[in-house]
N, C-alpha and C. Protein backbone atom coordinates (compact mmCIF):
# COMPACT_ATOMS: atom_id res chain seq x y z
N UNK A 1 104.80 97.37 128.37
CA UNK A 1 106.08 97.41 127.71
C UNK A 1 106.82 96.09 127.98
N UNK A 2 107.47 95.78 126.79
CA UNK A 2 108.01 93.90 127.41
C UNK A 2 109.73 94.23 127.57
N UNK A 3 109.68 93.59 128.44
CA UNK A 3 111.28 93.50 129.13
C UNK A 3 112.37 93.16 128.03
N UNK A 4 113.45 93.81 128.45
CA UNK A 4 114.57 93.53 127.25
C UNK A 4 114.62 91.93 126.75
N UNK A 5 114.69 91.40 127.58
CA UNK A 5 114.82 89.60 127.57
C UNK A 5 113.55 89.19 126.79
N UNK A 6 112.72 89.55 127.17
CA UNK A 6 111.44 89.47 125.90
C UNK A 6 111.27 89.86 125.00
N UNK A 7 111.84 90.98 125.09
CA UNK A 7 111.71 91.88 123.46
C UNK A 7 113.18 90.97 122.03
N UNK A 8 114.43 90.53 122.75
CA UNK A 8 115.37 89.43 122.39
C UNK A 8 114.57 88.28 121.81
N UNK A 9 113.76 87.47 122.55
CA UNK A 9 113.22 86.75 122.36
C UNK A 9 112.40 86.34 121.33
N UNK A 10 111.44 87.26 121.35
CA UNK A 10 110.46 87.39 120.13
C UNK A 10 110.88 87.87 119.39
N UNK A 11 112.32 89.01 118.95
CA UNK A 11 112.60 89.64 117.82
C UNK A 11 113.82 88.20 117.04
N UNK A 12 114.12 87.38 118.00
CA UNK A 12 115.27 86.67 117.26
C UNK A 12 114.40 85.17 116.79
N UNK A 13 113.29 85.39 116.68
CA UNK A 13 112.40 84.43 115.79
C UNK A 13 113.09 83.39 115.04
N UNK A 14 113.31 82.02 115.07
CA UNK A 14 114.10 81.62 113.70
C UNK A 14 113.14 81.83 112.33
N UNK A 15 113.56 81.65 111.53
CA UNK A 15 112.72 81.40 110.56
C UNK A 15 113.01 80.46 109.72
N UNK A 16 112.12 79.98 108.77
CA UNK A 16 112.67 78.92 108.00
C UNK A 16 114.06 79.52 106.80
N UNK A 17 115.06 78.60 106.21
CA UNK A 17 116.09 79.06 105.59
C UNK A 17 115.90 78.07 104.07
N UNK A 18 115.14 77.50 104.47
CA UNK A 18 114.64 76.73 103.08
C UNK A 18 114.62 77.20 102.07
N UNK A 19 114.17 78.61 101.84
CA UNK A 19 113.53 79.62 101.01
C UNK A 19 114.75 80.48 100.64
N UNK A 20 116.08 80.85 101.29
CA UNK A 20 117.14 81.20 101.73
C UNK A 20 118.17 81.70 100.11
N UNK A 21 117.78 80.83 99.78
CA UNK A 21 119.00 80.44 98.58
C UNK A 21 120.04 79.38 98.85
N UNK A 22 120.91 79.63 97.56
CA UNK A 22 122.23 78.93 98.13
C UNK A 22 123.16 79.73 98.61
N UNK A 23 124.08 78.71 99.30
CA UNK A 23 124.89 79.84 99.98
C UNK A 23 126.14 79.88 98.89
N UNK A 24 126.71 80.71 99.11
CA UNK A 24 127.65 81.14 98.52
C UNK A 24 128.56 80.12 98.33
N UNK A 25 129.79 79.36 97.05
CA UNK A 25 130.41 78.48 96.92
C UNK A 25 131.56 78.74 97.63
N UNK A 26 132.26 80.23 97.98
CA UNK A 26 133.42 80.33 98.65
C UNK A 26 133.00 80.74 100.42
N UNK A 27 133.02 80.20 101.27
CA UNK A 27 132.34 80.10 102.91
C UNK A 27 133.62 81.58 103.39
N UNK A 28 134.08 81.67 102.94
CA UNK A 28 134.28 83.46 103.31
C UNK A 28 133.48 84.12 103.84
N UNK A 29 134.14 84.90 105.03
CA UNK A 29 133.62 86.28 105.50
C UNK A 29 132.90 86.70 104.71
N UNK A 30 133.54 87.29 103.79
CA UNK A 30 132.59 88.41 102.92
C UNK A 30 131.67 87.89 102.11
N UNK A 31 131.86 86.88 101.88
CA UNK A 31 130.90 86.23 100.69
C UNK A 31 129.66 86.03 101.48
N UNK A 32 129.73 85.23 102.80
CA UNK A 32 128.61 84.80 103.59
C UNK A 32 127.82 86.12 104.39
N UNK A 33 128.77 87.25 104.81
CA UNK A 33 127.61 88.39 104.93
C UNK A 33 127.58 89.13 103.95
N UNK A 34 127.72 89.08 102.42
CA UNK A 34 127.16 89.49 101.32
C UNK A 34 126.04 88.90 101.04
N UNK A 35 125.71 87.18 101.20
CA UNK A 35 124.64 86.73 100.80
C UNK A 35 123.59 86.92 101.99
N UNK A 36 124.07 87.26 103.73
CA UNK A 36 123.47 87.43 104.81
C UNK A 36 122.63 88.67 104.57
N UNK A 37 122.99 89.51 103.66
CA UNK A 37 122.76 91.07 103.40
C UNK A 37 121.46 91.43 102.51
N UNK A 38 121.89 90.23 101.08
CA UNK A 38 121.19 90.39 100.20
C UNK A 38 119.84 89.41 100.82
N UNK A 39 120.01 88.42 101.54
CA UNK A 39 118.62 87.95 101.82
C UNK A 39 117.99 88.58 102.86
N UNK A 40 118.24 89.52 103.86
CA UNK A 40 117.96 90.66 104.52
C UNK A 40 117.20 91.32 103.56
N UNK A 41 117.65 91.59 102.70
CA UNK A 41 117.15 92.79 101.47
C UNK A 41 116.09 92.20 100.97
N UNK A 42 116.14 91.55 100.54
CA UNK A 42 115.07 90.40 99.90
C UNK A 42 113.38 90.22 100.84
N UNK A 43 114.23 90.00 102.33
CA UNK A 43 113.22 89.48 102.66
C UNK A 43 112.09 90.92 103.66
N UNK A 44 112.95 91.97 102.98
CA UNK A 44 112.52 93.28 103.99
C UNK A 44 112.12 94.23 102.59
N UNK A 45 112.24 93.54 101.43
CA UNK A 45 111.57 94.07 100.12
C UNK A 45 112.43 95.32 100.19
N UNK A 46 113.85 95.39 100.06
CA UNK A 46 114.35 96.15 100.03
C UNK A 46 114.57 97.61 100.58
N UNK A 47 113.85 97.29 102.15
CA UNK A 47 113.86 98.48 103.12
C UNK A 47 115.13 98.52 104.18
N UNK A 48 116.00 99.46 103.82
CA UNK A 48 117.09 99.11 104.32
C UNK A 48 117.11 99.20 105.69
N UNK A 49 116.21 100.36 106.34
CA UNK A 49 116.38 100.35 108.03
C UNK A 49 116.01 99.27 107.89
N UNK A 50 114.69 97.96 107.56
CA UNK A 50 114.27 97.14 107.92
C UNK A 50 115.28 95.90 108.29
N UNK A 51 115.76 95.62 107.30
CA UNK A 51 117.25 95.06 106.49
C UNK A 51 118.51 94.64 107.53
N UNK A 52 118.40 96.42 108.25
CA UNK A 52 119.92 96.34 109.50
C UNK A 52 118.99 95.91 110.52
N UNK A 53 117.41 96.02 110.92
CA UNK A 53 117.22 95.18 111.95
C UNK A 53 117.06 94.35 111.85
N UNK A 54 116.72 93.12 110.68
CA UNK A 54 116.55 92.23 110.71
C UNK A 54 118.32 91.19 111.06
N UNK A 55 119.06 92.29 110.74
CA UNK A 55 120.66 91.60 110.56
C UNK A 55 121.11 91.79 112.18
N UNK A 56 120.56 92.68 112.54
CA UNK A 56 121.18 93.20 113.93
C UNK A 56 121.90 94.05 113.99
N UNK A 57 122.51 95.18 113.15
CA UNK A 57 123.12 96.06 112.95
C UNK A 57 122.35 97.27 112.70
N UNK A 58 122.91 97.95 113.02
CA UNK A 58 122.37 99.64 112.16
C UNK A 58 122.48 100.09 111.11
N UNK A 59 121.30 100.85 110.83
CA UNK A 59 121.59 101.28 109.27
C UNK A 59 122.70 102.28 108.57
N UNK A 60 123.23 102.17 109.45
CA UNK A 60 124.35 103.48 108.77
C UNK A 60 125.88 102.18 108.63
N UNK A 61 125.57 100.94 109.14
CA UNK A 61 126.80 100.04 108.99
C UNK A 61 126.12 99.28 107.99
N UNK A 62 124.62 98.98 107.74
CA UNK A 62 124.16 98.05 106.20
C UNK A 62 124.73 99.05 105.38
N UNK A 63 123.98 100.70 105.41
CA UNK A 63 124.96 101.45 104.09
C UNK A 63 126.81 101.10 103.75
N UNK A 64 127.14 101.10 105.25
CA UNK A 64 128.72 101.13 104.94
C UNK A 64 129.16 99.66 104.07
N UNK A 65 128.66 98.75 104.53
CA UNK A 65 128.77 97.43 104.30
C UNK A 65 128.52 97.38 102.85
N UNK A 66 127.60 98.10 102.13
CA UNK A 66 126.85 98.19 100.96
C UNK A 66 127.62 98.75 99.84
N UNK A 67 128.55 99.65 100.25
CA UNK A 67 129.49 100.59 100.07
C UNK A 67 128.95 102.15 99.76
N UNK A 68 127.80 102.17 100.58
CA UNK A 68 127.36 103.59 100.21
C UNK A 68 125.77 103.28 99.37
N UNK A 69 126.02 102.48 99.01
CA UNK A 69 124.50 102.37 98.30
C UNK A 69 123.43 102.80 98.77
């Protein structure tokens, strides 16, 4: 079993952002974890538990965030 500090480690991977999109033209809160959300979505093929772990949140706050979706 790997230690919390390891399991951090290997789950916070960077990845490349190249692929990313653009970011949003207004640098807002909401705009920037709207586009944080949708490339979550994107890149988890639209699996939402996948989605809140990849964001770091839980899935019952990606739904809220989503507005229920």
């Amino acid at each position: 079993m790997r230690s919390a500090s390891n399991w951090r480690s290997s789950s916070l991977q960077a990845r490349p952002v190249a692929d990313a999109g653009p970011l949003p033209q207004a640098l807002d809160l909401a705009s920037v974890e709207r586009w944080a959300i949708e490339r979550a979505l994107s890149l988890a093929r639209g699996n939402k538990a996948e989605a809140a772990r990849l964001l770091g949140i839980g899935r019952r706050t990606l739904y809220d965030k989503l507005g229920g979706a």
